[in-house]
Protein backbone atom coordinates (compact mmCIF):
# COMPACT_ATOMS: atom_id res chain seq x y z
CA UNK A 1 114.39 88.98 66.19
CA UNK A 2 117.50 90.01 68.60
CA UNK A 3 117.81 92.32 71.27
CA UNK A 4 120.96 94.57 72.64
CA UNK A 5 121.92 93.50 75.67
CA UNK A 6 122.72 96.79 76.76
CA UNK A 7 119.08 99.01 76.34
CA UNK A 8 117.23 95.69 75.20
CA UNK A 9 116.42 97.55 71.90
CA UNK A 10 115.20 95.37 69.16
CA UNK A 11 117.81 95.04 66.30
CA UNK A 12 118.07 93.07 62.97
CA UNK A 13 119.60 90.17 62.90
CA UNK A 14 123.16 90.43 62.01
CA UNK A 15 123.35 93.77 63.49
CA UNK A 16 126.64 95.32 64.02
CA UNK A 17 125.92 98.26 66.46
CA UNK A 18 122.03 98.97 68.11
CA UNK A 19 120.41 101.33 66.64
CA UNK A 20 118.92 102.90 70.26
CA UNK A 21 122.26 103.17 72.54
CA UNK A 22 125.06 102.66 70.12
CA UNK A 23 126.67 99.51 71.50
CA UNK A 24 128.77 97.25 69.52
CA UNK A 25 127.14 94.03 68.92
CA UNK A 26 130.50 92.12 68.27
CA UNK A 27 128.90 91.11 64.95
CA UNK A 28 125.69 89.26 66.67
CA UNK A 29 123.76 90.22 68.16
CA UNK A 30 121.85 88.53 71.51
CA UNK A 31 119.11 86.01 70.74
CA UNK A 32 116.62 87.08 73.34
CA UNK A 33 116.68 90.21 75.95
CA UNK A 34 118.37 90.44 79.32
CA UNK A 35 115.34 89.00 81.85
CA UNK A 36 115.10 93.03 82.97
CA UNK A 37 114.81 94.17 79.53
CA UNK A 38 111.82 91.92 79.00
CA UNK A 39 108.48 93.61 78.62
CA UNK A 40 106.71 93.61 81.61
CA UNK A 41 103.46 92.17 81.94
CA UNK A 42 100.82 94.24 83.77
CA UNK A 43 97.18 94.93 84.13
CA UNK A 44 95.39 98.21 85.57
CA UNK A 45 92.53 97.41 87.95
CA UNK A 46 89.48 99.87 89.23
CA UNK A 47 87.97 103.19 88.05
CA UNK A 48 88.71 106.39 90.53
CA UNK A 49 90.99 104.37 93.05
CA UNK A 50 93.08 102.35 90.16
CA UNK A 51 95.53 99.64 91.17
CA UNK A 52 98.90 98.47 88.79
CA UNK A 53 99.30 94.62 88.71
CA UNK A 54 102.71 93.86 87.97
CA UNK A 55 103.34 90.44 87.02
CA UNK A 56 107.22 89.76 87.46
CA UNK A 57 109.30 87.13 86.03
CA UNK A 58 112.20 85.75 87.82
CA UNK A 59 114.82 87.82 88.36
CA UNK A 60 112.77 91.02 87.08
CA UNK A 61 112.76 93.90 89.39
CA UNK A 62 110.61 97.00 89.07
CA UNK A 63 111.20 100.38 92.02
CA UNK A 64 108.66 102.50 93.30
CA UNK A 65 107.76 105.60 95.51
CA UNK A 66 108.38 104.97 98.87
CA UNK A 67 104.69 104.23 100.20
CA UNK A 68 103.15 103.37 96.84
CA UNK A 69 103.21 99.52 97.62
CA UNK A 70 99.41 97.95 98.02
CA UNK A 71 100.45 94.38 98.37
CA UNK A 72 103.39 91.22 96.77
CA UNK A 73 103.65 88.00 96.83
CA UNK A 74 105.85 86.23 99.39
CA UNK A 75 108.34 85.15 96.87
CA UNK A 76 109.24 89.14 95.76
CA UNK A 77 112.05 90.38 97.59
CA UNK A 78 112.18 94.08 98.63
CA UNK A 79 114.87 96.84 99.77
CA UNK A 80 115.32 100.21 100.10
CA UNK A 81 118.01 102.06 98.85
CA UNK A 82 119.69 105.09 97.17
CA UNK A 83 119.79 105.01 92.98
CA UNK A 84 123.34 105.59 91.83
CA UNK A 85 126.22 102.75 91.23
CA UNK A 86 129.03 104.92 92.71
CA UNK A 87 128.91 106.96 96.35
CA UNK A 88 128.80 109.94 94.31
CA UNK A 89 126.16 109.01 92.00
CA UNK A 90 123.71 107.96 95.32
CA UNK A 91 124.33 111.45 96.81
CA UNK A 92 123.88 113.23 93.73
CA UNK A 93 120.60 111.15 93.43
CA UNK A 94 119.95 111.99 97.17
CA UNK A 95 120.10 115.68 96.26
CA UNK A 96 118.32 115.61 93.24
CA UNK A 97 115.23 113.35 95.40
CA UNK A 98 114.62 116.09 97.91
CA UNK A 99 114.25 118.81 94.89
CA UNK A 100 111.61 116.65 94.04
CA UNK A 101 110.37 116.91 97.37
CA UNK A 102 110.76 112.85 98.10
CA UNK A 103 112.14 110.50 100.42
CA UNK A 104 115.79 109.54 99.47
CA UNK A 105 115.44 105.88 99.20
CA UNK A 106 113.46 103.93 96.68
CA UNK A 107 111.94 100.55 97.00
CA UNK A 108 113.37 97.55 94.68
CA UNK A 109 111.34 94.96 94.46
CA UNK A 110 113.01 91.22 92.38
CA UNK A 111 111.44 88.24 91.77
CA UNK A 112 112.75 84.93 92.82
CA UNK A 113 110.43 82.72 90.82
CA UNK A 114 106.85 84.11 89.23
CA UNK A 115 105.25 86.61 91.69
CA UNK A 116 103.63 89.91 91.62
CA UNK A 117 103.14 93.04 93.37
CA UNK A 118 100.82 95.49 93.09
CA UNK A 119 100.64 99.70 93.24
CA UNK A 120 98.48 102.64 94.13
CA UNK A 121 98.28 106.26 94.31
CA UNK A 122 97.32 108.23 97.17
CA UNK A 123 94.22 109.91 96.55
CA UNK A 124 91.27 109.78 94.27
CA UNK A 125 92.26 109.64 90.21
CA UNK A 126 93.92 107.48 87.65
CA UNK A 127 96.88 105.48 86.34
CA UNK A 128 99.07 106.00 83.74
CA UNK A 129 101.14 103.89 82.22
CA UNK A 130 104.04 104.57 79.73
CA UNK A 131 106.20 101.92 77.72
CA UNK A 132 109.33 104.20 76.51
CA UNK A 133 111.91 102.86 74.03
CA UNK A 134 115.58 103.44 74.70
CA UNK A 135 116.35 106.90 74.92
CA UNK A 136 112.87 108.38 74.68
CA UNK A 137 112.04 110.49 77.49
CA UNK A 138 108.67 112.32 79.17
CA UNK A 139 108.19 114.58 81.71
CA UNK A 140 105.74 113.95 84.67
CA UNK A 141 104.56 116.54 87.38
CA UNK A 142 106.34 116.05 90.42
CA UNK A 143 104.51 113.34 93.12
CA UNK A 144 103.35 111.97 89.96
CA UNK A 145 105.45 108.86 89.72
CA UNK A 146 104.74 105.24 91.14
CA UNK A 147 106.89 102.82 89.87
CA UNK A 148 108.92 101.79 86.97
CA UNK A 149 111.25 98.75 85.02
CA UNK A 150 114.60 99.10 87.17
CA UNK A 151 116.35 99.81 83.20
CA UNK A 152 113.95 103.46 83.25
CA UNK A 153 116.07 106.46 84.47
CA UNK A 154 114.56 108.87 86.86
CA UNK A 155 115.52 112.40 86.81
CA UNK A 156 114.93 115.98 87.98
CA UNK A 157 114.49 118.23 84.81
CA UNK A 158 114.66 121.79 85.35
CA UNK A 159 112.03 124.07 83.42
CA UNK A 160 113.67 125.90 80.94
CA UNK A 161 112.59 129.28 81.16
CA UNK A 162 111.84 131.16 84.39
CA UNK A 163 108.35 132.27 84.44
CA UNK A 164 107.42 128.28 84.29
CA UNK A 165 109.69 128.17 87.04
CA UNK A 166 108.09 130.45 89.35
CA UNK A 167 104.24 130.37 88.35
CA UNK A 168 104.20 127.06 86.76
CA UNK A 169 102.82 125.54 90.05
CA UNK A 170 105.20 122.81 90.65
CA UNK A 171 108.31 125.15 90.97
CA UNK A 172 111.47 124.48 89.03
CA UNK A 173 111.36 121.03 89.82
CA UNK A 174 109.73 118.71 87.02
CA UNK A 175 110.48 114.57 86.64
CA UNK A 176 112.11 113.18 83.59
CA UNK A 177 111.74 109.64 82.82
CA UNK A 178 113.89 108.20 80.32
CA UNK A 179 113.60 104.43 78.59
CA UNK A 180 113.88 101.64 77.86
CA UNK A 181 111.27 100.43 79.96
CA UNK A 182 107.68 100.99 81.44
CA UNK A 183 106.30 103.31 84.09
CA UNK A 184 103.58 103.75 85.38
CA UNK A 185 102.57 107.76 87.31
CA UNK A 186 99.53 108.44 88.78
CA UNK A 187 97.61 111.88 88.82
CA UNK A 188 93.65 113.39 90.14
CA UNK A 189 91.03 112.72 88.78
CA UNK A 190 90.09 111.76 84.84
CA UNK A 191 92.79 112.37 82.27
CA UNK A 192 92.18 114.19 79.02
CA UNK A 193 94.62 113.64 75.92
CA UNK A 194 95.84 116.02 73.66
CA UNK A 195 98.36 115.21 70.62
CA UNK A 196 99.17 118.16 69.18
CA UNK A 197 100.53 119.27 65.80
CA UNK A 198 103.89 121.43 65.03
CA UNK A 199 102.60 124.76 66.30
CA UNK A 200 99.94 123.92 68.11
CA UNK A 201 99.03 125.73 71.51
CA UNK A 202 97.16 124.15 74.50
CA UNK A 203 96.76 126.44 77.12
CA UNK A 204 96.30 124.56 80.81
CA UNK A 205 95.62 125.38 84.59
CA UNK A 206 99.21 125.28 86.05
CA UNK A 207 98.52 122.65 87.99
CA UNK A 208 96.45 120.05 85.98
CA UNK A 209 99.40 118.95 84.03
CA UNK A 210 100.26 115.49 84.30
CA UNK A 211 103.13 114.72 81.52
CA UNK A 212 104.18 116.23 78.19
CA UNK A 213 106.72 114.26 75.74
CA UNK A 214 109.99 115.89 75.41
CA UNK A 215 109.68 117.43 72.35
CA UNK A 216 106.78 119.78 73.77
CA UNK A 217 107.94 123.87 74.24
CA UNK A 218 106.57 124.08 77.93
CA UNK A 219 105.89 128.18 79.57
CA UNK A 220 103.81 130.58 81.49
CA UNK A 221 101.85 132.92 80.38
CA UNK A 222 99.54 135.54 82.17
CA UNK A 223 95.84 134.56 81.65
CA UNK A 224 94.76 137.23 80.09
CA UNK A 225 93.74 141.09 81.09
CA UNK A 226 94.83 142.36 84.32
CA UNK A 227 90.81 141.77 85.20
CA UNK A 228 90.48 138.30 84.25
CA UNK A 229 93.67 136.81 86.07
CA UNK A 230 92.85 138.55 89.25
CA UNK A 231 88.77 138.37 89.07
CA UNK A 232 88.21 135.15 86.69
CA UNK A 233 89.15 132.63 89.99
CA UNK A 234 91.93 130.11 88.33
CA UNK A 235 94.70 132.45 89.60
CA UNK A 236 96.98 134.53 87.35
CA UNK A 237 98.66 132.57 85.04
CA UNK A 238 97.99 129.49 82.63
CA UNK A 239 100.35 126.86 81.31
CA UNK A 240 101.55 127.40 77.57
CA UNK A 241 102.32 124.12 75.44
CA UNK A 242 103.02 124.10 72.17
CA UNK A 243 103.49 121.04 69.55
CA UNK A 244 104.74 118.50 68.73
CA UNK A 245 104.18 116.11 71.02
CA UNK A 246 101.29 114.10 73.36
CA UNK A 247 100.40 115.80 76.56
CA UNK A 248 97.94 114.78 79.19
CA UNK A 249 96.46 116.83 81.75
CA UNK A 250 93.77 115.89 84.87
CA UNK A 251 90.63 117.38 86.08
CA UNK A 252 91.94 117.47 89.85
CA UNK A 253 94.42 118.53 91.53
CA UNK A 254 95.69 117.46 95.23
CA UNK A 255 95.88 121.21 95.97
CA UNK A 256 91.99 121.49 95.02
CA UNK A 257 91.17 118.29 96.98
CA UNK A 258 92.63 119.53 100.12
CA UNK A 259 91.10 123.20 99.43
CA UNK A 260 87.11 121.45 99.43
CA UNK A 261 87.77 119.41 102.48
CA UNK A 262 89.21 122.32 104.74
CA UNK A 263 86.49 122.77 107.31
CA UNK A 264 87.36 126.66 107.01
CA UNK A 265 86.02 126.47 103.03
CA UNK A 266 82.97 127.81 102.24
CA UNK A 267 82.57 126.06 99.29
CA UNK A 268 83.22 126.12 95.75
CA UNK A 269 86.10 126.26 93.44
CA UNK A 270 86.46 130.19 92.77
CA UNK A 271 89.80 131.74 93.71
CA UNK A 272 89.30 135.39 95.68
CA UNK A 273 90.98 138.48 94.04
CA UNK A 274 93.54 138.38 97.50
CA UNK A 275 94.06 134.63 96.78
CA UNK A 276 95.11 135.56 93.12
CA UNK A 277 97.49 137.93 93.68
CA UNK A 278 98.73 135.52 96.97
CA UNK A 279 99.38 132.93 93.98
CA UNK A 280 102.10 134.95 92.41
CA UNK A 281 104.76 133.31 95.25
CA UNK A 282 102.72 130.25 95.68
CA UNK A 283 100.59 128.27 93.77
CA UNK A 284 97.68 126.12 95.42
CA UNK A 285 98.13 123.59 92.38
């Protein structure tokens, strides 16, 4: 089997033109992938407090999240430094990292010879990992990513419609992450799965979402009666998601963390009527 040495797609031999990004082949196509296109070999280690092992072959390099490193090998090289080939493209990437709400370098991290280096996230929950094809795309709640192949495009994606932008909990500001390549995000608590059908509606706290594919309608709508948003304690609005498409949401938040380990909490989970309406200019997830 060959590869394109452009998006490391697989293609049949023979191939003329790859079938993810479009590039001529010149009539052959490469024997084996670029040494970046090559899948990465990984393993996910721990329950509530996860770790990604992320076994890299020389001349392999992964980024991350400034701060998400746990440990490497001597032999792994590491920089910081802005996304982007041209001095436009790093300041546009500058911009776009501090919608996000994140530092404006990334870590690089190459292999000279066979090493490994290993990630985290920063509070209680799990790890999940994604291995996208070229061109396929999913969208992660913001703070949500770790690391990823260096060939995996990170983006800001604005929501599309306005109410998800201003009661969706995580602003206007969502993550994109397009292949080829794997990734690996990180979010509270345990992760539930949904794949749903054409049509299908899953409604979910604003802030428990962790990713949706691309092909999943994402909005706001108000939870209910007038009543139940303001009195039911899980604030005035819910996220609407309808089908196709995977997503995947978690059972806690960082916002609901920090909210049971103020000292001036008094316990439990329920929202007051004030704190409700409060949420309509800021969510707590």
């Amino acid at each position: 089997m060959a590869f394109c040495t452009r998006c490391g797609t697989r293609m049949n031999d023979g191939a003329r033109f790859c079938a993810g990004c479009g590039a001529s082949t010149g009539g052959a196509a490469a024997a084996a992938p670029p040494v970046a296109m090559q899948p990465l070999e990984y393993a996910v280690h721990g329950s509530n407090l996860q770790v990604a092992r992320l076994r890299l072959k020389p001349g392999q390099e992964v980024y991350a999240e400034a701060g998400k490193m746990v440990y490497k090998t001597a032999n792994v090289q590491w920089e910081s430094r802005m996304s982007g080939e041209t001095l436009g493209d790093k300041i546009w990437g500058a911009v776009k990292r501090k919608l996000m709400g994140e530092s404006l370098f990334l870590t690089y991290f190459r292999a000279s010879s066979d090493g490994e280096v290993g990630f985290a996230g920063e509070y209680p929950g799990h790890i999940q990992v994604f291995d996208l094809a070229a061109g396929q795309s999913v969208f992660v709640q913001r703070d949500s990513f770790i690391c990823a192949q260096s060939t995996v495009q990170l983006n800001v994606a604005l929501v599309k419609r306005l109410g998800a932008g201003f009661f969706g909990g995580e602003g206007f500001i969502l993550e994109k992450l397009t292949g080829p390549g794997t990734v690996f995000i990180h979010g509270g608590g345990d992760f539930v799965e949904f794949t749903l059908k054409p049509g299908e509606v899953l409604q979910v706290d604003t802030g428990c979402i962790v990713s949706f594919d691309e092909g999943v309608d994402y909005d706001i709508q108000l939870a209910g009666g007038i009543k139940t948003a303001i009195f039911g304690g899980e604030g005035l609005f819910l996220a609407t998601l309808t089908g196709p498409g995977r997503v995947i949401a978690q059972s806690m938040t960082l916002q609901k963390l920090r909210r049971e380990l103020a000292p001036s909490r008094g316990g439990g989970d329920e929202r007051s009527p004030l704190q409700s309406l409060g949420g309509i200019f800021s969510s707590d997830d």
